[in-house]
ModelCIF file with pLDDT and N, C-alpha, C, O atoms, coordinates in Angstrom:
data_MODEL
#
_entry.id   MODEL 
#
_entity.id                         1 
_entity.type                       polymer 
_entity.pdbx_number_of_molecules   1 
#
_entity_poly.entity_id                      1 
_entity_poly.type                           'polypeptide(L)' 
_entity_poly.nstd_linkage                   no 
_entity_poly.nstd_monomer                   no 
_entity_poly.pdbx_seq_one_letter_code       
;(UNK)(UNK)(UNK)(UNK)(UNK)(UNK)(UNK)(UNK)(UNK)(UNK)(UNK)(UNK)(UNK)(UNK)(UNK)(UNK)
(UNK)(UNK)(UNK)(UNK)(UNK)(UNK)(UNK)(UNK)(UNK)(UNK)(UNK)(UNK)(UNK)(UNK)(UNK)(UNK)
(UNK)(UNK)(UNK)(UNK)(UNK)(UNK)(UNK)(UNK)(UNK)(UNK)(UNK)(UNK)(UNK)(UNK)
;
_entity_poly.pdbx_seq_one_letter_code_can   XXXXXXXXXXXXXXXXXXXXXXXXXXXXXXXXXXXXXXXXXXXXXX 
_entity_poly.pdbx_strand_id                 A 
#
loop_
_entity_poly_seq.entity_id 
_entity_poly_seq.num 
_entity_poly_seq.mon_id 
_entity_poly_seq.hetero 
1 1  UNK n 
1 2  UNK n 
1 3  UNK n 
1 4  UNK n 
1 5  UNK n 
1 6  UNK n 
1 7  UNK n 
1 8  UNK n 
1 9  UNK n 
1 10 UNK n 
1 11 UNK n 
1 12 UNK n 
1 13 UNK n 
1 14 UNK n 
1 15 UNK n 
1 16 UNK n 
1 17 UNK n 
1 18 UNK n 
1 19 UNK n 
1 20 UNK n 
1 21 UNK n 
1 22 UNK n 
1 23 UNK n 
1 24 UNK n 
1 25 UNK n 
1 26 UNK n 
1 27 UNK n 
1 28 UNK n 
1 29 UNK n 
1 30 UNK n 
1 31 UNK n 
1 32 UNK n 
1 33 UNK n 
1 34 UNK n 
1 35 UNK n 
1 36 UNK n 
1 37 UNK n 
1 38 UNK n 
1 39 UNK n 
1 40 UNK n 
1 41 UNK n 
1 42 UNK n 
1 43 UNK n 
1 44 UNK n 
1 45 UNK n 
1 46 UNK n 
#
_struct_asym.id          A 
_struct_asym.entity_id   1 
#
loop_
_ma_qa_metric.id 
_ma_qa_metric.mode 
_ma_qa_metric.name 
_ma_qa_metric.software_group_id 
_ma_qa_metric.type 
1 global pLDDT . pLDDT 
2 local  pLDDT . pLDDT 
#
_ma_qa_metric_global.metric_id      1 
_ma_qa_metric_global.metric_value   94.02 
_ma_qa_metric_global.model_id       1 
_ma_qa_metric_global.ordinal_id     1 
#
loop_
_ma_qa_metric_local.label_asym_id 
_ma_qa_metric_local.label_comp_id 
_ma_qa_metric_local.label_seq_id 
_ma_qa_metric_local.metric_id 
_ma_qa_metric_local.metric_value 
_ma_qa_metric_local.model_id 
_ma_qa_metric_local.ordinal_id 
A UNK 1  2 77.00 1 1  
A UNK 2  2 90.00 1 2  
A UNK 3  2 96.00 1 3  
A UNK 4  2 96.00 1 4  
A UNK 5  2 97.00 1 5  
A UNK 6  2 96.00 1 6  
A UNK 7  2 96.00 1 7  
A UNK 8  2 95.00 1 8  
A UNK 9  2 90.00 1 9  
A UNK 10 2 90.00 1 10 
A UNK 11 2 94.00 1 11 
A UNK 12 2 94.00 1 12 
A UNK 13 2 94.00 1 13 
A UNK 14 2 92.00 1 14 
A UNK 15 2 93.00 1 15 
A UNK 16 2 95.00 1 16 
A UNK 17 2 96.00 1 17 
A UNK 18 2 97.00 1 18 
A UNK 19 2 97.00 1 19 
A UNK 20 2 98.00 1 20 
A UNK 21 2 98.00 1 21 
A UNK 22 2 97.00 1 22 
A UNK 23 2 98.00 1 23 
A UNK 24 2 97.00 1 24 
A UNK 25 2 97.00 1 25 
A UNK 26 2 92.00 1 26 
A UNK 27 2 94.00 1 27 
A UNK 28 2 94.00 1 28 
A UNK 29 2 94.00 1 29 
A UNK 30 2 96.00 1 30 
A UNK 31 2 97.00 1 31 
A UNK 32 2 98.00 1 32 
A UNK 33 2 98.00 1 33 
A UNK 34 2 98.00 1 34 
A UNK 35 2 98.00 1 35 
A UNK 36 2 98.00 1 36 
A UNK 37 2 98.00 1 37 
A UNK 38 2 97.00 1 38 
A UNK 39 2 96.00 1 39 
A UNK 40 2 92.00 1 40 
A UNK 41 2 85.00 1 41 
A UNK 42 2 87.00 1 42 
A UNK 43 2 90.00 1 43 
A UNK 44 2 89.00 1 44 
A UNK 45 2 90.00 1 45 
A UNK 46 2 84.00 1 46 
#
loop_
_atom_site.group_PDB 
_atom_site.id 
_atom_site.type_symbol 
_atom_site.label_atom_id 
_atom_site.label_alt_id 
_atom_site.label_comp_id 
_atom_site.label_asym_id 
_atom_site.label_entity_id 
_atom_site.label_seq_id 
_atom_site.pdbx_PDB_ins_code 
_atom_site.Cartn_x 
_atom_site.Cartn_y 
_atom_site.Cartn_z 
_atom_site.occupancy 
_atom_site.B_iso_or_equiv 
_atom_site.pdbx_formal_charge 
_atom_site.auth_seq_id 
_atom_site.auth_comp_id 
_atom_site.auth_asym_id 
_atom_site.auth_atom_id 
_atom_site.pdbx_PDB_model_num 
ATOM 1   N N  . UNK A 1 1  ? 4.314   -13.301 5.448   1.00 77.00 ? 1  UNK A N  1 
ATOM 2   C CA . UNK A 1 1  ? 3.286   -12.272 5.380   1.00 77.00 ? 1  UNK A CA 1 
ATOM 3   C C  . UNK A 1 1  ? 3.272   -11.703 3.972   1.00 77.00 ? 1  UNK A C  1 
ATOM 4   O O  . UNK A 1 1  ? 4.044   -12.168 3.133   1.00 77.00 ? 1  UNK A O  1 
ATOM 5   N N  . UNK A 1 2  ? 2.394   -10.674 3.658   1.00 90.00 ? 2  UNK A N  1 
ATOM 6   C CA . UNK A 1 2  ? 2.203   -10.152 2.419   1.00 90.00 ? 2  UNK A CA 1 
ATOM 7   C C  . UNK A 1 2  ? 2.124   -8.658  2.371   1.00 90.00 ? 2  UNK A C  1 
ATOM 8   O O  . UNK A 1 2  ? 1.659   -7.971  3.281   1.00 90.00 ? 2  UNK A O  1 
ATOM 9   N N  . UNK A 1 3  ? 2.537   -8.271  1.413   1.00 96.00 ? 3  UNK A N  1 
ATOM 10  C CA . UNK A 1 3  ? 2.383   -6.960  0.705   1.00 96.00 ? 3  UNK A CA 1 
ATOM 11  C C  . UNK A 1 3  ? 0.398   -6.493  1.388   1.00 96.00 ? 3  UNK A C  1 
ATOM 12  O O  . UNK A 1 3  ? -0.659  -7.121  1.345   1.00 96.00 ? 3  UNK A O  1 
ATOM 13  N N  . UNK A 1 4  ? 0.713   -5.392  1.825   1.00 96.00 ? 4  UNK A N  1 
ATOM 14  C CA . UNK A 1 4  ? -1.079  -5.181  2.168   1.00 96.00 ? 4  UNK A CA 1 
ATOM 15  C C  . UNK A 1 4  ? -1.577  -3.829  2.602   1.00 96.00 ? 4  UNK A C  1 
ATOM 16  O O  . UNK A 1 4  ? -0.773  -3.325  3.385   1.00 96.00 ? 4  UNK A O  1 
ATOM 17  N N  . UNK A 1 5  ? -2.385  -3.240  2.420   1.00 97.00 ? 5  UNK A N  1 
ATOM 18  C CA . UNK A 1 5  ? -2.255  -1.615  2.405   1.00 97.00 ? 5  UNK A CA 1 
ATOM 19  C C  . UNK A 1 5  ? -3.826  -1.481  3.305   1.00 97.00 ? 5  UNK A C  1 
ATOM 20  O O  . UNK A 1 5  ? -4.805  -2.122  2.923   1.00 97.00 ? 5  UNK A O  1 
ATOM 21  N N  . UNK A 1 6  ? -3.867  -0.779  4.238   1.00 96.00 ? 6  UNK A N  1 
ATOM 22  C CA . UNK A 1 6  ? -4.788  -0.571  5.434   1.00 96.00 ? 6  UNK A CA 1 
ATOM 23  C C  . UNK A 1 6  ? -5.100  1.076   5.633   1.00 96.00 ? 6  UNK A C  1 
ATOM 24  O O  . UNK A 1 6  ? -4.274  1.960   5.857   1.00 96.00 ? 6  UNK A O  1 
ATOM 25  N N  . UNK A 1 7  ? -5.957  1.148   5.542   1.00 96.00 ? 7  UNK A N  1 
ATOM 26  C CA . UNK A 1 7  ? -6.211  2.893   5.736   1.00 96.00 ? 7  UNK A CA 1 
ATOM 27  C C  . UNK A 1 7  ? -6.116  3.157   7.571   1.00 96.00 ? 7  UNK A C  1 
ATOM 28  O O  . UNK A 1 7  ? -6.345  2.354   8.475   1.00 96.00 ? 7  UNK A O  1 
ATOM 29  N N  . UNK A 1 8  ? -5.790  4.260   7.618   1.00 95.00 ? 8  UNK A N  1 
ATOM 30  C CA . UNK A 1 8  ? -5.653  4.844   9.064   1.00 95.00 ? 8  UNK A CA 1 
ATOM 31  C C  . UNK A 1 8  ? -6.622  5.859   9.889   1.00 95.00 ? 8  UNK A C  1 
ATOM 32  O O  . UNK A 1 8  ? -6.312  6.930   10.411  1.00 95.00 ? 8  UNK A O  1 
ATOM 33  N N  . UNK A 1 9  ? -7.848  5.229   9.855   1.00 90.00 ? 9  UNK A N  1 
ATOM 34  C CA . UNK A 1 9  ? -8.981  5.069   10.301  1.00 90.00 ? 9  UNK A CA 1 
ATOM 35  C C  . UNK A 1 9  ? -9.825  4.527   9.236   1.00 90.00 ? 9  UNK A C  1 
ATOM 36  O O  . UNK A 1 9  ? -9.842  3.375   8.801   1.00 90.00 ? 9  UNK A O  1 
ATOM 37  N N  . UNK A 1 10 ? -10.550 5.579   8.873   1.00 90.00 ? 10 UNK A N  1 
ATOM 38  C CA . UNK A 1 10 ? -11.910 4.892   7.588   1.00 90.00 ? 10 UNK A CA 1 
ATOM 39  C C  . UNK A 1 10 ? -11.414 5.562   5.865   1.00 90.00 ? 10 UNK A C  1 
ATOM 40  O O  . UNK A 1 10 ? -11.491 6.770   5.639   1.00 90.00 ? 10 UNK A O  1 
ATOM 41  N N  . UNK A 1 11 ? -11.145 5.011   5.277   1.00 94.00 ? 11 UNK A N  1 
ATOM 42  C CA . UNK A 1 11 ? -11.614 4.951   3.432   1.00 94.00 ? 11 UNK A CA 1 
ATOM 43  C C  . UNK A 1 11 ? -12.750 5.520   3.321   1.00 94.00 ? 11 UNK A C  1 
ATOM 44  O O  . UNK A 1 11 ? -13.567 4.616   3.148   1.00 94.00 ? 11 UNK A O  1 
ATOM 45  N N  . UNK A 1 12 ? -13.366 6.712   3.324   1.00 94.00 ? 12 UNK A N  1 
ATOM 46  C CA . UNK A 1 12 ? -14.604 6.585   3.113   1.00 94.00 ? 12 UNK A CA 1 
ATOM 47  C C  . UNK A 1 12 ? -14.828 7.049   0.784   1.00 94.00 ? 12 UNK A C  1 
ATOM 48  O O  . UNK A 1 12 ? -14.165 7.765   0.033   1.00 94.00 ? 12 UNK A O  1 
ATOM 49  N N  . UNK A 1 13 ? -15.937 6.248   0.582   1.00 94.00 ? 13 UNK A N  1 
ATOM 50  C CA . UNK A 1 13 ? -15.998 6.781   -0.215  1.00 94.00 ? 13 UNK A CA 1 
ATOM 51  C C  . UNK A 1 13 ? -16.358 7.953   -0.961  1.00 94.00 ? 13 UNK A C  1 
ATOM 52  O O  . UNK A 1 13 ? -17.587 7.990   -0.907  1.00 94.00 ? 13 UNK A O  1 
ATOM 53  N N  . UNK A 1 14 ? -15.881 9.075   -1.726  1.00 92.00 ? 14 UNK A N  1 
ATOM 54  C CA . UNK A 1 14 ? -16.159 10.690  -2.140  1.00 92.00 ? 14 UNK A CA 1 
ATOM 55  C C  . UNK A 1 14 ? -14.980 11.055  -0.978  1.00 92.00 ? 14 UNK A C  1 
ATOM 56  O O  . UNK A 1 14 ? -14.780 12.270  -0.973  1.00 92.00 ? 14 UNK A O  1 
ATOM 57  N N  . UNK A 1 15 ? -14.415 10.563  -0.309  1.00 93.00 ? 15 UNK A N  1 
ATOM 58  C CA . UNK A 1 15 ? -13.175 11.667  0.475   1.00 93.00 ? 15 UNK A CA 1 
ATOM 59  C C  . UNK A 1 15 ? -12.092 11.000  0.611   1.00 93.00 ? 15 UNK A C  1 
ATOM 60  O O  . UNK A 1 15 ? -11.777 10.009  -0.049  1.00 93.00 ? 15 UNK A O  1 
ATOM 61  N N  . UNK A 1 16 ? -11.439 11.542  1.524   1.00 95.00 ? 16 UNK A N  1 
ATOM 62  C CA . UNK A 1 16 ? -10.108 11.720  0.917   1.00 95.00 ? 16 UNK A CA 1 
ATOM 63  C C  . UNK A 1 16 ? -9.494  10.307  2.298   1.00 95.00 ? 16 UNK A C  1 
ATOM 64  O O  . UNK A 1 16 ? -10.265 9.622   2.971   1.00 95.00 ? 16 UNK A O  1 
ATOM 65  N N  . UNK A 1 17 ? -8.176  10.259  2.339   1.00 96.00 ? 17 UNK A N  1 
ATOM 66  C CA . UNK A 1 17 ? -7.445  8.960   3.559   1.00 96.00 ? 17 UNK A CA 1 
ATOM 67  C C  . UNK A 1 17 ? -6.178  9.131   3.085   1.00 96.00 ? 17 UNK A C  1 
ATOM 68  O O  . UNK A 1 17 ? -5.613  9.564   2.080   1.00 96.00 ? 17 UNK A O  1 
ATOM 69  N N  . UNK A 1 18 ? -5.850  8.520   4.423   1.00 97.00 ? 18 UNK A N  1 
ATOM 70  C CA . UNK A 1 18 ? -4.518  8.289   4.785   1.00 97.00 ? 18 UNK A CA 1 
ATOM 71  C C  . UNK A 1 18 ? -3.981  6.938   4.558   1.00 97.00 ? 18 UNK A C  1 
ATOM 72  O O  . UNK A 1 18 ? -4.177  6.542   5.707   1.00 97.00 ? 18 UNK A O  1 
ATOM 73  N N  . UNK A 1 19 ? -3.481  5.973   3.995   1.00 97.00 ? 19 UNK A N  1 
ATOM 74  C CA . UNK A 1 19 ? -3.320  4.783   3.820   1.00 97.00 ? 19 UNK A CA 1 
ATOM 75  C C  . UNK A 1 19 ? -1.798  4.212   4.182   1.00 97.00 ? 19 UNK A C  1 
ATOM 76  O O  . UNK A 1 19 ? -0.802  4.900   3.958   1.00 97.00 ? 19 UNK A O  1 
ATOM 77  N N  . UNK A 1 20 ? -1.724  2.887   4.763   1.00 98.00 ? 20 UNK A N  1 
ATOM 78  C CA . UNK A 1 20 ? -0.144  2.239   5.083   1.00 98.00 ? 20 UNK A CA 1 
ATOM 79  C C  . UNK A 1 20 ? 0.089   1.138   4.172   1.00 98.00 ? 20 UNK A C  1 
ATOM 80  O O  . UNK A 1 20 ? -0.528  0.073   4.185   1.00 98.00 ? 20 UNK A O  1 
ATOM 81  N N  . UNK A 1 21 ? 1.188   1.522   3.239   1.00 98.00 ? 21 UNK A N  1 
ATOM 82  C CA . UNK A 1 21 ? 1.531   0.081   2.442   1.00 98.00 ? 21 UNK A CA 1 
ATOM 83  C C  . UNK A 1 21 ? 2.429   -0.570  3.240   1.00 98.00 ? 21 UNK A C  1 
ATOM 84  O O  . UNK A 1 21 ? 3.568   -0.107  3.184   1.00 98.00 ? 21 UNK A O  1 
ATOM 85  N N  . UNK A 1 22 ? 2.201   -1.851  4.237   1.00 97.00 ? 22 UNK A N  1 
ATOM 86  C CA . UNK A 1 22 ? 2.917   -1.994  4.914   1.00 97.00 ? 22 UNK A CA 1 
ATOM 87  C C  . UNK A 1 22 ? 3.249   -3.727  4.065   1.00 97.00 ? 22 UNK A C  1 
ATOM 88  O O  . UNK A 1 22 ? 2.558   -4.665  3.667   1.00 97.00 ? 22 UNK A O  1 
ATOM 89  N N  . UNK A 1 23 ? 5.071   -3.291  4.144   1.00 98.00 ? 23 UNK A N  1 
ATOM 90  C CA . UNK A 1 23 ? 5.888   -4.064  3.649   1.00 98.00 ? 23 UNK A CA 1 
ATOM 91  C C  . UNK A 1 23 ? 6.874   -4.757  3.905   1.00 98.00 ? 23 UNK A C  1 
ATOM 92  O O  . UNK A 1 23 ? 7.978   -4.233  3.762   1.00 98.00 ? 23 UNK A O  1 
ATOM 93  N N  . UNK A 1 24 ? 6.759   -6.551  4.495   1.00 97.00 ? 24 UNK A N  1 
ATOM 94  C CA . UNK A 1 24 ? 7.543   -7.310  5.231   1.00 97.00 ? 24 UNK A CA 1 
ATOM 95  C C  . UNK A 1 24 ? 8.968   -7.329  4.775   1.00 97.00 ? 24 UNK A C  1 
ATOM 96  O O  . UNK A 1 24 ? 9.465   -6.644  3.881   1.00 97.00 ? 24 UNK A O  1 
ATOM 97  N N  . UNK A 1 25 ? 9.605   -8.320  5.612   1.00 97.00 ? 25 UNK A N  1 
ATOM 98  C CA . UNK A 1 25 ? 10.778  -8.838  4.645   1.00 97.00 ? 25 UNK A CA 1 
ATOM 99  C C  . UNK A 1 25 ? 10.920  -10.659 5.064   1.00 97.00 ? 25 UNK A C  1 
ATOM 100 O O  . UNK A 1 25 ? 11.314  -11.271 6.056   1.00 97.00 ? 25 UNK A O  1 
ATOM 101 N N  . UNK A 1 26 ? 10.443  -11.001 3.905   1.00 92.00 ? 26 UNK A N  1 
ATOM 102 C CA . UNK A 1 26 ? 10.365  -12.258 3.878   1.00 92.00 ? 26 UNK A CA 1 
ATOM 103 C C  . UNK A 1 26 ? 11.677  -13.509 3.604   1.00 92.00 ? 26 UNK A C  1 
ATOM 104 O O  . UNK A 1 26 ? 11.584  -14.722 3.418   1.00 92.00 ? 26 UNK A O  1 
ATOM 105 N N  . UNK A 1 27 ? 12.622  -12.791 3.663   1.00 94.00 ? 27 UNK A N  1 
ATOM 106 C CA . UNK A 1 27 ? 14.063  -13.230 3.311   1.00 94.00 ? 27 UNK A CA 1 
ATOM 107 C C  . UNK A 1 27 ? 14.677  -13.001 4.626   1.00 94.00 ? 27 UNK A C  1 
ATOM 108 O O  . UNK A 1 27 ? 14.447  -12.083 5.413   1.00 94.00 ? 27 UNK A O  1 
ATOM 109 N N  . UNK A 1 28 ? 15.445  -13.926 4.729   1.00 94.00 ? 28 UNK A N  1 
ATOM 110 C CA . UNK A 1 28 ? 16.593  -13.799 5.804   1.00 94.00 ? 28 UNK A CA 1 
ATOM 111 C C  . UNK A 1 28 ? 17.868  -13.966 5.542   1.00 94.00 ? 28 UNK A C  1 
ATOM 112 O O  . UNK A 1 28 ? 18.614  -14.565 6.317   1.00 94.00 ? 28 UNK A O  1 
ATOM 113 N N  . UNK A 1 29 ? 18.280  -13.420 4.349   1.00 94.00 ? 29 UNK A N  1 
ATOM 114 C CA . UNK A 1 29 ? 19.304  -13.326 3.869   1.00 94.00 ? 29 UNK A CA 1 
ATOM 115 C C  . UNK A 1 29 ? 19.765  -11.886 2.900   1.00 94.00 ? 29 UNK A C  1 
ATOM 116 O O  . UNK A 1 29 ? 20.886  -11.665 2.441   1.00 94.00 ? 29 UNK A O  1 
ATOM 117 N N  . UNK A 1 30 ? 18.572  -11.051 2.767   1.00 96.00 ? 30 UNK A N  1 
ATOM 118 C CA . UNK A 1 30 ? 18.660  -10.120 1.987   1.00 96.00 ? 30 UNK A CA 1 
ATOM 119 C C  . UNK A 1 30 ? 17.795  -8.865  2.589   1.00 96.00 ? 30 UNK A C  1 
ATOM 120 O O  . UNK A 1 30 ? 16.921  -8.919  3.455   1.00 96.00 ? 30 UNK A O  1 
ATOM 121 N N  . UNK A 1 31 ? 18.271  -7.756  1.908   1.00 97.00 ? 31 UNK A N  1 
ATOM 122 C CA . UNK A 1 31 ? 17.378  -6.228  2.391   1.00 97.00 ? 31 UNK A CA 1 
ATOM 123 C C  . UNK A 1 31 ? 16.649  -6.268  1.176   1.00 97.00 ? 31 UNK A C  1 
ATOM 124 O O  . UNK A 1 31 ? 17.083  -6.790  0.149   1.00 97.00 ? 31 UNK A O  1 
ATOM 125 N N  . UNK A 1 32 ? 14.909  -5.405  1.350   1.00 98.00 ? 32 UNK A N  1 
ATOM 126 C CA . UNK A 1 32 ? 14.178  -4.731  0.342   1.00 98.00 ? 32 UNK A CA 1 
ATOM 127 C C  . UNK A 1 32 ? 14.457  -3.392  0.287   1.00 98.00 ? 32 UNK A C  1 
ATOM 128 O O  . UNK A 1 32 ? 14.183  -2.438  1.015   1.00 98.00 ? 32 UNK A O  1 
ATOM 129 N N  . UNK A 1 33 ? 14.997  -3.515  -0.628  1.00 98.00 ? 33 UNK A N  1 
ATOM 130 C CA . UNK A 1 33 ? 15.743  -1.826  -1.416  1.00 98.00 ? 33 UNK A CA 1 
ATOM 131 C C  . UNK A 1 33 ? 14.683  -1.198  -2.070  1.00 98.00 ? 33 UNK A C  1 
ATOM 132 O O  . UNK A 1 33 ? 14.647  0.032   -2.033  1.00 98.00 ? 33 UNK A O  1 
ATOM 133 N N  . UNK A 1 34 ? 13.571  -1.988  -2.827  1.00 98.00 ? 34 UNK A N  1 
ATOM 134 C CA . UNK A 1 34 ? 12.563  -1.081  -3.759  1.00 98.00 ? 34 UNK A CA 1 
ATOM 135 C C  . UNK A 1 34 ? 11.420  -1.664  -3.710  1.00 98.00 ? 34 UNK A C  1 
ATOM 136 O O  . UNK A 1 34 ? 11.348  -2.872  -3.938  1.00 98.00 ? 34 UNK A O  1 
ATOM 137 N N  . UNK A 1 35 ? 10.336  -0.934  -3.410  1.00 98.00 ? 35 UNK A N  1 
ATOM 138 C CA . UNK A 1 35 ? 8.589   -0.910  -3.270  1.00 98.00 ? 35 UNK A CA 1 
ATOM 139 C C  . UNK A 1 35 ? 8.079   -0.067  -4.157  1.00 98.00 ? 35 UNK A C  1 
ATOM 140 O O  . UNK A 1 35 ? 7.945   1.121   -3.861  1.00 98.00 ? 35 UNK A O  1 
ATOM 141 N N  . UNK A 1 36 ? 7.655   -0.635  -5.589  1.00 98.00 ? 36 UNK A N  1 
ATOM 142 C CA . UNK A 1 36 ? 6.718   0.049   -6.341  1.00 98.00 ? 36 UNK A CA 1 
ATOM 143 C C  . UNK A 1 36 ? 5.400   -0.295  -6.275  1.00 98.00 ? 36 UNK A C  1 
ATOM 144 O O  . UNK A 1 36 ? 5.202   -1.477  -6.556  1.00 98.00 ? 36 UNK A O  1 
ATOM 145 N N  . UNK A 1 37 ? 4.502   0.298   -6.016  1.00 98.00 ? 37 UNK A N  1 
ATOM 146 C CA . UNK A 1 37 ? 2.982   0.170   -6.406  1.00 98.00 ? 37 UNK A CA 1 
ATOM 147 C C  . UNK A 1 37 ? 2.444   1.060   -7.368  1.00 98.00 ? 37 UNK A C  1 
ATOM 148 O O  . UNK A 1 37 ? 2.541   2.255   -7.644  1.00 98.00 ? 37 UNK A O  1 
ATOM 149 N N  . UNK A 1 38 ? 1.653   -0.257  -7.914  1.00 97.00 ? 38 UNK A N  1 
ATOM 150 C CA . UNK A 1 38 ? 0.716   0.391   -9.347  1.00 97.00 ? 38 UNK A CA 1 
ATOM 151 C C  . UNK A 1 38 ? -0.633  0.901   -8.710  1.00 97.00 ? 38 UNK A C  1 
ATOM 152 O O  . UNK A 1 38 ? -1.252  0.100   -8.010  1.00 97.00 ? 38 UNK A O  1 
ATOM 153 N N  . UNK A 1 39 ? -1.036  1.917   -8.860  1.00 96.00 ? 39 UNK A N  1 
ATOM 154 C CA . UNK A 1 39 ? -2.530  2.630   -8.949  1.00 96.00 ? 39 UNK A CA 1 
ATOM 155 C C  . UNK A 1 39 ? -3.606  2.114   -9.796  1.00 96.00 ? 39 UNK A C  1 
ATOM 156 O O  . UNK A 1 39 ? -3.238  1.838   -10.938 1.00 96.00 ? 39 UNK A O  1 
ATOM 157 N N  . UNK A 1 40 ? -4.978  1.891   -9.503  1.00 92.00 ? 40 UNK A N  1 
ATOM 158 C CA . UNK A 1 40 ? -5.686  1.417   -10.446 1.00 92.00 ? 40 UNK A CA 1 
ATOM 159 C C  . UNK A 1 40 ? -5.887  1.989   -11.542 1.00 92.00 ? 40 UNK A C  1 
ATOM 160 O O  . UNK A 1 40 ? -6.027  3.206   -11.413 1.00 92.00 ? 40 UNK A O  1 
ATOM 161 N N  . UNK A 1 41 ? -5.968  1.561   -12.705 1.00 85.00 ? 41 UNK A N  1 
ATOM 162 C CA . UNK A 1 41 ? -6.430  2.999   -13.614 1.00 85.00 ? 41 UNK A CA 1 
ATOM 163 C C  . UNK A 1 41 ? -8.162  2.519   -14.220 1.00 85.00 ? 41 UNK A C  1 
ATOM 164 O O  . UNK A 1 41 ? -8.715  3.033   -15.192 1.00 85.00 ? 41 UNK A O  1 
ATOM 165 N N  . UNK A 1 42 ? -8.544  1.799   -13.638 1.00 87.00 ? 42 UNK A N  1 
ATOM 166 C CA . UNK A 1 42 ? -10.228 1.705   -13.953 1.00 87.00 ? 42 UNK A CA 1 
ATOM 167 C C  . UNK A 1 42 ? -10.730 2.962   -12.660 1.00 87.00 ? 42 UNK A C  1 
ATOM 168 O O  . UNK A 1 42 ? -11.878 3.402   -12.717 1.00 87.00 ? 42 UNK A O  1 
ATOM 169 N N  . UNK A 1 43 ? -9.997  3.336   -11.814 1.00 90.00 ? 43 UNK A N  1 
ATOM 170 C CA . UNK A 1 43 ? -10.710 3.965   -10.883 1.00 90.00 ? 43 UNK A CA 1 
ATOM 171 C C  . UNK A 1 43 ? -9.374  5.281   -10.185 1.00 90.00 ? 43 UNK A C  1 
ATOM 172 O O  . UNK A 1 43 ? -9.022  5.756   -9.105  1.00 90.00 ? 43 UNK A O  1 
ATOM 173 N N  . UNK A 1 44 ? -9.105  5.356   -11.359 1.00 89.00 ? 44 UNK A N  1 
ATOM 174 C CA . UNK A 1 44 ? -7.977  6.926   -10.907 1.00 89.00 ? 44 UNK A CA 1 
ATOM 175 C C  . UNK A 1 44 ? -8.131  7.286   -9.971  1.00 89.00 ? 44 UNK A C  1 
ATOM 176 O O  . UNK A 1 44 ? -9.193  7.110   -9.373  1.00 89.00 ? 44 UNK A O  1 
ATOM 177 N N  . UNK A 1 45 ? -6.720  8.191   -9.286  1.00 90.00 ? 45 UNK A N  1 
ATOM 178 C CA . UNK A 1 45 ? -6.984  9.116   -8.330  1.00 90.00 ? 45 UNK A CA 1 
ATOM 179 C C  . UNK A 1 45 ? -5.917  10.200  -8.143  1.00 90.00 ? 45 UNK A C  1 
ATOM 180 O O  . UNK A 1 45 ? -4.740  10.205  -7.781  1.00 90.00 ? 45 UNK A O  1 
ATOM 181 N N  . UNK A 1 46 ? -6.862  11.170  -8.563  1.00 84.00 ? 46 UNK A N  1 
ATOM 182 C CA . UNK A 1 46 ? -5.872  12.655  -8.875  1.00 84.00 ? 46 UNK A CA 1 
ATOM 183 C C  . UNK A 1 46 ? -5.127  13.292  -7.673  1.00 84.00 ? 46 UNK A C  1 
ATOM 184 O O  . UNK A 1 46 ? -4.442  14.302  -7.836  1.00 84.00 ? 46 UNK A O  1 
#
């Protein structure tokens, strides 16, 4: 599976959401210790 981020109902655009970065573990031999995500910066958000 993949790295993939789903809002929790609707995204609408001009307001505001709730969003899930939901993050597998694709190893069966190891733990994920660290999840960074980058923000767009063509389309900020304060």
């Amino acid at each position: 599976a993949h790295v993939s981020v789903a809002a929790e109902g609707t995204a609408a655009k001009g307001g505001y959401a709730v969003v899930d970065f939901k993050v597998p573990n694709e190893r069966d031999n190891a733990s994920t210790t660290k999840v960074e995500v980058t923000f767009p910066t063509d389309h900020p958000l304060a």
